[in-house]
C-alpha atoms as a PDB file:
ATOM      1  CA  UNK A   1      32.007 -16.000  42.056  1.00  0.00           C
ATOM      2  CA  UNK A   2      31.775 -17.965  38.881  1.00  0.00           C
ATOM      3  CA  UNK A   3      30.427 -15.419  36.354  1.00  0.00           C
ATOM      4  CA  UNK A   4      32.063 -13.933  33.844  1.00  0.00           C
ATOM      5  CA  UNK A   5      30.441 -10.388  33.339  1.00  0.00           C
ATOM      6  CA  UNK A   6      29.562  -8.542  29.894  1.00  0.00           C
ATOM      7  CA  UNK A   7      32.120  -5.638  29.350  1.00  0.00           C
ATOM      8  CA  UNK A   8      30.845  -2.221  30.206  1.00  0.00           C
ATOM      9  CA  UNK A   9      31.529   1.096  28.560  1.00  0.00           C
ATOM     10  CA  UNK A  10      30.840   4.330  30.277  1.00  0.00           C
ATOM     11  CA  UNK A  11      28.707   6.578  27.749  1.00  0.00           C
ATOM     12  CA  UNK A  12      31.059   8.137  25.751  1.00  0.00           C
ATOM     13  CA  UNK A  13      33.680   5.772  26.091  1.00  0.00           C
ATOM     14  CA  UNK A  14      34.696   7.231  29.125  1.00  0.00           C
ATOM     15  CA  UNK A  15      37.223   4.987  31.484  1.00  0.00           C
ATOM     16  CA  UNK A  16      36.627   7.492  34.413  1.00  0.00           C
ATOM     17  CA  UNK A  17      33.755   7.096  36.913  1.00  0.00           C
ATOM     18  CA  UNK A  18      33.063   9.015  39.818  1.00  0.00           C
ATOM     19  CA  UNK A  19      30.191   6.333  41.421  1.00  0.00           C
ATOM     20  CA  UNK A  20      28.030   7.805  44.233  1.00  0.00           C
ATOM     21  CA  UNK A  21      27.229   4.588  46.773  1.00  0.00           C
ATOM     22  CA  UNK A  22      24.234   4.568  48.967  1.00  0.00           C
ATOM     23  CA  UNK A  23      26.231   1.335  50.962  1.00  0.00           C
ATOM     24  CA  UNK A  24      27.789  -1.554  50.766  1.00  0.00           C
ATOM     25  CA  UNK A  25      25.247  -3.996  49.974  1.00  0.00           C
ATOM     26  CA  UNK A  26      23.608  -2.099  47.018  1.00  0.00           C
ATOM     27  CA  UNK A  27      27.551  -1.113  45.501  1.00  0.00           C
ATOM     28  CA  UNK A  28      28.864  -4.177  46.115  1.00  0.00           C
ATOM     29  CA  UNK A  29      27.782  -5.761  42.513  1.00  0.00           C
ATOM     30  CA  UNK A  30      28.270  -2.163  41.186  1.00  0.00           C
ATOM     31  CA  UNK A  31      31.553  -1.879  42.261  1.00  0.00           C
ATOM     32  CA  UNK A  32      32.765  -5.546  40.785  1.00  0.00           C
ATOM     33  CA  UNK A  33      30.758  -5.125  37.739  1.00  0.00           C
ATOM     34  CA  UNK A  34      32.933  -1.528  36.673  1.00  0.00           C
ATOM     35  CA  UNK A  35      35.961  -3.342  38.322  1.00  0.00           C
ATOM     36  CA  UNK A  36      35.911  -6.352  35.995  1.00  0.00           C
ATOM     37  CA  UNK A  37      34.918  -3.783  32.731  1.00  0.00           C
ATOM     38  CA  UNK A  38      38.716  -2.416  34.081  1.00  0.00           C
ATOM     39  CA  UNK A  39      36.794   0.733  34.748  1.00  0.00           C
ATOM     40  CA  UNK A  40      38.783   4.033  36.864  1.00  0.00           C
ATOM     41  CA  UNK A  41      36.156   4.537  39.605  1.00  0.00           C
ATOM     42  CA  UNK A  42      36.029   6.562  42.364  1.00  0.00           C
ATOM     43  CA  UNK A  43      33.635   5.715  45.451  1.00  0.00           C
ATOM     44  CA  UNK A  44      31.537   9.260  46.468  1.00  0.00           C
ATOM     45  CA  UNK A  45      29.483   8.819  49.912  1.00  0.00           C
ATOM     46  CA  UNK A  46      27.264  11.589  50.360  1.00  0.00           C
ATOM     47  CA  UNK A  47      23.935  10.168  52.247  1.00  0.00           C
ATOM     48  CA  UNK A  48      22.758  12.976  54.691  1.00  0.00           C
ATOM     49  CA  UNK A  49      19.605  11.106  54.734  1.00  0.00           C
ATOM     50  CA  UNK A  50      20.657   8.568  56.865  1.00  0.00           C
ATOM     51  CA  UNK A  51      19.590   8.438  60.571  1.00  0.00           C
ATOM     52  CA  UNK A  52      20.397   8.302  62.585  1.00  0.00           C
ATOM     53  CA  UNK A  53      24.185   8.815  63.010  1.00  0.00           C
ATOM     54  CA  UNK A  54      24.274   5.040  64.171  1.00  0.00           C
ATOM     55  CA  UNK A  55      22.975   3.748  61.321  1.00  0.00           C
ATOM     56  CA  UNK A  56      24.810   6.585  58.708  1.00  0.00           C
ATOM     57  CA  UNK A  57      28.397   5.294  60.517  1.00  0.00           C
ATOM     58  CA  UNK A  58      27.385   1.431  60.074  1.00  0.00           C
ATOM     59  CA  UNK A  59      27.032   1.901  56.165  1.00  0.00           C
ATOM     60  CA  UNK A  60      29.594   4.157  55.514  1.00  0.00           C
ATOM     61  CA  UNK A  61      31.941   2.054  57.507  1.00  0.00           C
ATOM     62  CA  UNK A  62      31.174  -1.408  55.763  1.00  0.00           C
ATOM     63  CA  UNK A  63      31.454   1.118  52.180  1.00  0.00           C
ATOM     64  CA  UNK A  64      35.146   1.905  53.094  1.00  0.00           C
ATOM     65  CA  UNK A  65      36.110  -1.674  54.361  1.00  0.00           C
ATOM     66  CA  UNK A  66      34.475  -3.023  50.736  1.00  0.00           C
ATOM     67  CA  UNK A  67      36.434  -0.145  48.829  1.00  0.00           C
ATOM     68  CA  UNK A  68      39.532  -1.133  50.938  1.00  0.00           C
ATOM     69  CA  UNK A  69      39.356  -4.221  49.818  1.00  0.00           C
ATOM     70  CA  UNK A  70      39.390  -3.647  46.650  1.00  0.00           C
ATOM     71  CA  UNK A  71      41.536  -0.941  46.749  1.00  0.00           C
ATOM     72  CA  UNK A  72      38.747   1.726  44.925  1.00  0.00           C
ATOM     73  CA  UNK A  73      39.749   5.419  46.540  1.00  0.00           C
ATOM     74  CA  UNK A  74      36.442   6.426  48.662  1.00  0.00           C
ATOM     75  CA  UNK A  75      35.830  10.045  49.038  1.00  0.00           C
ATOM     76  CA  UNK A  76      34.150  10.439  52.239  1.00  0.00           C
ATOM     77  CA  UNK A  77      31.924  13.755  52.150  1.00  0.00           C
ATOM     78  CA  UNK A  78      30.015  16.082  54.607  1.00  0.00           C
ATOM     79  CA  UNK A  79      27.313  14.294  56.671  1.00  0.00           C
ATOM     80  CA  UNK A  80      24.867  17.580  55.769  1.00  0.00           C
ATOM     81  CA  UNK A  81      21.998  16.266  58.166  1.00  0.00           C
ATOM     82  CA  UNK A  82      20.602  19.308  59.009  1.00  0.00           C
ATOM     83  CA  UNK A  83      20.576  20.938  54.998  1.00  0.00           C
ATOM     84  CA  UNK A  84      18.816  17.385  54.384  1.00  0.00           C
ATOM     85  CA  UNK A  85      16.262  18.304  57.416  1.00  0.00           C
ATOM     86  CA  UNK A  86      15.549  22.060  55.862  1.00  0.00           C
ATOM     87  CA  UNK A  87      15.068  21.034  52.359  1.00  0.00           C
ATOM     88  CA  UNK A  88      12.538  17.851  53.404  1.00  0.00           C
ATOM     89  CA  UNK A  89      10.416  20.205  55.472  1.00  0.00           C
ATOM     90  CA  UNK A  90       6.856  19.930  54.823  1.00  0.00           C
ATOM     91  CA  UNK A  91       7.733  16.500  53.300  1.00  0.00           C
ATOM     92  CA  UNK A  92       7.988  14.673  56.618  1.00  0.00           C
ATOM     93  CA  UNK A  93       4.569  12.389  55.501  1.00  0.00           C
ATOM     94  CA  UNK A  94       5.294  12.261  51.933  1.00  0.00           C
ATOM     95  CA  UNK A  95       4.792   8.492  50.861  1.00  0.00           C
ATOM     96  CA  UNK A  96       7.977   6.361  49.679  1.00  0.00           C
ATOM     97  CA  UNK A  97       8.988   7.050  45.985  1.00  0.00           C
ATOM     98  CA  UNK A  98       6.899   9.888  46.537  1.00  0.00           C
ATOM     99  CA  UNK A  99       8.554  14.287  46.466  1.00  0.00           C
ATOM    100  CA  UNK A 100      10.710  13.779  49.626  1.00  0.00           C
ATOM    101  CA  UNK A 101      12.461  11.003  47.576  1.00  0.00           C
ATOM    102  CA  UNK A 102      13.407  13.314  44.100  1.00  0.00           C
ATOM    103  CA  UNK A 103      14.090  16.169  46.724  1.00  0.00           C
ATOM    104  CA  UNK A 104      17.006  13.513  48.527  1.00  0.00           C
ATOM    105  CA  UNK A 105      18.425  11.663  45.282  1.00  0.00           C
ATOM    106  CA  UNK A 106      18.584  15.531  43.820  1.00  0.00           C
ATOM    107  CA  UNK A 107      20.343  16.661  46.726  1.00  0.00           C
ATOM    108  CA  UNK A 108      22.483  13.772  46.698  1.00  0.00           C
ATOM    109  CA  UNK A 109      23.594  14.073  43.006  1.00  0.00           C
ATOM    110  CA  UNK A 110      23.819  17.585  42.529  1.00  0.00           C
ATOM    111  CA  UNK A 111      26.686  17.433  45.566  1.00  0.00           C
ATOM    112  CA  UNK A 112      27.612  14.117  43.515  1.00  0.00           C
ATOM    113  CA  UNK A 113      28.090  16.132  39.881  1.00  0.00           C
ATOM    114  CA  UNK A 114      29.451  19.840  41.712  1.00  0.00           C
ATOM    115  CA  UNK A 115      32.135  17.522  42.759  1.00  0.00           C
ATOM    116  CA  UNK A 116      32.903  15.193  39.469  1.00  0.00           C
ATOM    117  CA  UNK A 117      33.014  18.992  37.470  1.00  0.00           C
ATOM    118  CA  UNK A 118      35.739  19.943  40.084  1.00  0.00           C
ATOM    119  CA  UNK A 119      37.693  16.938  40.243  1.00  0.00           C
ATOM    120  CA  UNK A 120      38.071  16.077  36.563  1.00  0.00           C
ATOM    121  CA  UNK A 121      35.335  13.070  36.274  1.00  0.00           C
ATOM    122  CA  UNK A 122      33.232  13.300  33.377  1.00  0.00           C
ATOM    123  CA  UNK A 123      30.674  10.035  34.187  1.00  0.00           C
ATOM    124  CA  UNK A 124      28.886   9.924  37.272  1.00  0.00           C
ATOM    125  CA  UNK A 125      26.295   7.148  38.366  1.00  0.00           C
ATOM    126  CA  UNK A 126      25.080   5.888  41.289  1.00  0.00           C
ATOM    127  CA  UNK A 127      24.186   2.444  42.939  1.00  0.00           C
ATOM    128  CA  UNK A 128      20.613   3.569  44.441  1.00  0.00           C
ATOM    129  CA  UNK A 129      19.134   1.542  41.008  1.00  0.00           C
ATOM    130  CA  UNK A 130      19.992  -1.641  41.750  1.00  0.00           C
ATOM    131  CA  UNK A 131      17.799  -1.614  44.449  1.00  0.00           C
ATOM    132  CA  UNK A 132      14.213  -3.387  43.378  1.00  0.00           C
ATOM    133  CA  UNK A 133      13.100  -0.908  46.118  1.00  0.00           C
ATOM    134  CA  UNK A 134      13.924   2.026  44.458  1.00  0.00           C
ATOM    135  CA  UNK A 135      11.982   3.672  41.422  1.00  0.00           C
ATOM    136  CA  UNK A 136      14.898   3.657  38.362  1.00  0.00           C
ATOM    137  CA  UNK A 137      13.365   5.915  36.466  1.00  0.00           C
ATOM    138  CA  UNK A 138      12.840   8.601  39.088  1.00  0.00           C
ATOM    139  CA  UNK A 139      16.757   8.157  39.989  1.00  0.00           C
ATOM    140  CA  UNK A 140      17.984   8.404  36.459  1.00  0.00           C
ATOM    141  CA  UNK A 141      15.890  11.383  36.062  1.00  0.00           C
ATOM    142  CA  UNK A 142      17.466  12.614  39.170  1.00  0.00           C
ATOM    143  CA  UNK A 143      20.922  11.833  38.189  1.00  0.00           C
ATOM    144  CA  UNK A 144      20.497  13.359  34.306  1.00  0.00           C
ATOM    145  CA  UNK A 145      18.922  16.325  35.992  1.00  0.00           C
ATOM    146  CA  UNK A 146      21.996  17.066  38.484  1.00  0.00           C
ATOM    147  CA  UNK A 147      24.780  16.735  35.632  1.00  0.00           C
ATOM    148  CA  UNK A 148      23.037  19.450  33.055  1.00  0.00           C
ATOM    149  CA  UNK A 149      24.663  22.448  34.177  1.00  0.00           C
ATOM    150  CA  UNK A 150      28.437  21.028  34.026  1.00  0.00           C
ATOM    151  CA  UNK A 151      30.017  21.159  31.264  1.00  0.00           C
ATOM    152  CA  UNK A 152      31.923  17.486  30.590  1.00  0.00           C
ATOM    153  CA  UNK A 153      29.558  15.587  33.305  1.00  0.00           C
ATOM    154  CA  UNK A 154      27.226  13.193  32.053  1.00  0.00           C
ATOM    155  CA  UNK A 155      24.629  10.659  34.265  1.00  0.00           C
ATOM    156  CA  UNK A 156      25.274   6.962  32.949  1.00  0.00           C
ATOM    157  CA  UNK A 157      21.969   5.871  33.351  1.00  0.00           C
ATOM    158  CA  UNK A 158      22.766   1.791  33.634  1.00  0.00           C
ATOM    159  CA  UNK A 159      20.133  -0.650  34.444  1.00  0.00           C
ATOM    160  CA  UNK A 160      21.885  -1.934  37.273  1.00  0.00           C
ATOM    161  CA  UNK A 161      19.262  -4.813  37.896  1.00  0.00           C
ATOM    162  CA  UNK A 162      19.620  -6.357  34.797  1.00  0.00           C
ATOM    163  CA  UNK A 163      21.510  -9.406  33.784  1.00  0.00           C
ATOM    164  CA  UNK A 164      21.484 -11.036  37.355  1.00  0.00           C
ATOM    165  CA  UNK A 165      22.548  -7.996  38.982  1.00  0.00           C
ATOM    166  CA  UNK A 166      19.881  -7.639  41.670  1.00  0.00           C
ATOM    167  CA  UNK A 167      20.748 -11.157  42.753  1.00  0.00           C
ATOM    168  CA  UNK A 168      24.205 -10.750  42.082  1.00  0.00           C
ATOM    169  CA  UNK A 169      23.771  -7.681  44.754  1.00  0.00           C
ATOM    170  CA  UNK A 170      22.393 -10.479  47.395  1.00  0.00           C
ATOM    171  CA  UNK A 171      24.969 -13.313  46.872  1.00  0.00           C
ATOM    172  CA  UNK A 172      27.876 -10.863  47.290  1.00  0.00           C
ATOM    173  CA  UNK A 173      26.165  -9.128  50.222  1.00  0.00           C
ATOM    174  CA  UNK A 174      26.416 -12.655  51.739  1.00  0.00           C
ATOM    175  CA  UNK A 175      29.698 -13.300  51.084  1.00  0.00           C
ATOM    176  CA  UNK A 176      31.109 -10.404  52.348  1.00  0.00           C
ATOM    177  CA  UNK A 177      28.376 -10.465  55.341  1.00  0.00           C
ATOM    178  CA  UNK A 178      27.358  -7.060  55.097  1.00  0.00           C
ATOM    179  CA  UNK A 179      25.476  -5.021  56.975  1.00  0.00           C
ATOM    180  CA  UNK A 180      21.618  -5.295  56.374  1.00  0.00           C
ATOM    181  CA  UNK A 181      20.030  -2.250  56.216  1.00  0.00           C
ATOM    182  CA  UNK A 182      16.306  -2.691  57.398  1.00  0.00           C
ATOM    183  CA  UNK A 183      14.444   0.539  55.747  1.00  0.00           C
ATOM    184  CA  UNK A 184      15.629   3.077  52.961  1.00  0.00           C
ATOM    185  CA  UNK A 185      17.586   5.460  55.379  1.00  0.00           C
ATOM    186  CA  UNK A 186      15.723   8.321  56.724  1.00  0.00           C
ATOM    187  CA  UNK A 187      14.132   9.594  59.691  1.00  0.00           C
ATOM    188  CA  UNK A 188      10.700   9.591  57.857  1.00  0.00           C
ATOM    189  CA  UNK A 189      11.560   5.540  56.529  1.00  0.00           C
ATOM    190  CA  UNK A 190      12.309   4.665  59.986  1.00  0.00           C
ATOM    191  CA  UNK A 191       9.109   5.960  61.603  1.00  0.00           C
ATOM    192  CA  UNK A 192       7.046   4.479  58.924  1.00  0.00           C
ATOM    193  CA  UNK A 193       8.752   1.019  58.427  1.00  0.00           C
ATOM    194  CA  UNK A 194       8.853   0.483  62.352  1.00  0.00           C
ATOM    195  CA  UNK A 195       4.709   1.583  62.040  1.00  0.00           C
ATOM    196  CA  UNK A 196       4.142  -1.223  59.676  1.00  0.00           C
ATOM    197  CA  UNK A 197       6.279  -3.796  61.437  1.00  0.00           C
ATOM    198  CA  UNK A 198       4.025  -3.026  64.736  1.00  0.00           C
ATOM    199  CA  UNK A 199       1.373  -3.401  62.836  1.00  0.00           C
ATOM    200  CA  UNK A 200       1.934  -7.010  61.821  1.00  0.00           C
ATOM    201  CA  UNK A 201       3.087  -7.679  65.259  1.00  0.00           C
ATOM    202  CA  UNK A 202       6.686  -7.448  64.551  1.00  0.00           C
ATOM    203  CA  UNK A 203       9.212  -5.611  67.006  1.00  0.00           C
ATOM    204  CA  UNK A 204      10.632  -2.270  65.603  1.00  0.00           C
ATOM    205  CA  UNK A 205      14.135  -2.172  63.618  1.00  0.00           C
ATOM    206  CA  UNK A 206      17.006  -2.947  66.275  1.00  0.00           C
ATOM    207  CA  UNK A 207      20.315  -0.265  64.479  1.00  0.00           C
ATOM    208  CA  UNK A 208      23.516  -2.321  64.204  1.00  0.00           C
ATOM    209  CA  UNK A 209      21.693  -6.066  64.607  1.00  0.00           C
ATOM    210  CA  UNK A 210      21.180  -7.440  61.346  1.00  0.00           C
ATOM    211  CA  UNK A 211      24.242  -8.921  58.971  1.00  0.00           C
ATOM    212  CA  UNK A 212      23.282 -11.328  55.871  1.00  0.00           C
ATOM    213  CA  UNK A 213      24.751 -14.504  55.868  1.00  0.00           C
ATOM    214  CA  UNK A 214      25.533 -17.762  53.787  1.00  0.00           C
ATOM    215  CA  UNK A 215      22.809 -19.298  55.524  1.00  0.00           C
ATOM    216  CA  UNK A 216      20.292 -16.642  55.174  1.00  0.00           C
ATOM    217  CA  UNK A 217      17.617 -16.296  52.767  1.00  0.00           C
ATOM    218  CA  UNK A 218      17.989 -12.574  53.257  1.00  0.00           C
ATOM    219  CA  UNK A 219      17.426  -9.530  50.666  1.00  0.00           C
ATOM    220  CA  UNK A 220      17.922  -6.309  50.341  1.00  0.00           C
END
């Protein structure tokens, strides 16, 4: 890829960066943009939203074959489905970017920071920005909210998006053909992204199908 990248400095002027990854195509850009800043990273997959199990093994799978490549270690943690079910009950028709959201990026991160404090990381960030899907603000304040109590862990709130990096995110997500995921993750996405696709007279999501491609005009 014929870019050459602005340097990037952990706040602080931390080296060490424990980076929570929602998948492969939304990392990818991350994970090349801290690699070429000659950033220590660490990959943290913690998604108990993701259903179902299919669809959870299909992103976490294409994460560690991307990490592999680039030889980035990849902590692989709990798939906590059922703590995720208990804590989004009475959420289940909650819109997108709506409580059920915070509730999932603050589970995420606070399992995200408990285990940077343990392990010696002091920066922690996370690739769910970079998404034009996703509401930044209401991650960073998710992220910041999830390091307070440690002592030494701070959320690097990075604009992700910026600079090219959304499209970036798509051109590398072509090269390396990876997996297209077709709503956020959940149960609750599912249901209501297959609702709209019937409702424009498009089949529901087919798990496992879609892959982006040179030749496809496809995004994230």
């Amino acid at each position: 890829m014929d870019f050459e990248r602005p340097k990037l400095t952990p706040p602080d002027g931390e080296t060490k960066v424990l980076l929570h990854s929602c998948c492969a195509p939304c990392s990818g850009e991350v994970m090349e943009a801290m690699t070429a800043s000659g950033i220590d990273y660490t990959i943290f997959f913690y998604n108990p939203n993701i259903h179902p199990k299919k669809e959870y093994a299909l992103r976490k799978d294409e994460n560690i074959r991307f990490a592999e490549k680039h030889n980035i270690p990849f902590i692989d943690a709990d798939y906590d489905a059922d703590n995720w079910f208990a804590r989004a009950k009475g959420m289940e028709w909650e819109p997108e970017r709506g409580i059920r959201c915070t509730m999932c990026f603050d589970m995420r991160f606070e399992r995200t920071a408990l285990y940077a404090y343990e392990n010696g990381f002091p920066v922690i960030t996370s690739s769910l920005g970079i998404s034009r899907w996703k509401n930044m603000a209401q991650i960073n304040d998710c992220g910041v909210r999830a390091a307070e109590p440690y002592d030494g862990v701070k959320y690097w709130e990075f604009n992700w998006r910026k600079g090219g990096g959304s499209s970036r995110m798509i051109d590398i997500s072509k090269r390396e053909e990876f997996y297209m995921q077709e709503y956020c993750g959940c149960i609750y996405s599912l249901r209501d992204t297959n609702d709209f696709r019937i409702s424009r007279g498009r089949e529901k999501i087919k798990i496992g199908t879609m892959y982006y491609s040179e030749d496809k005009n496809a995004e994230e």
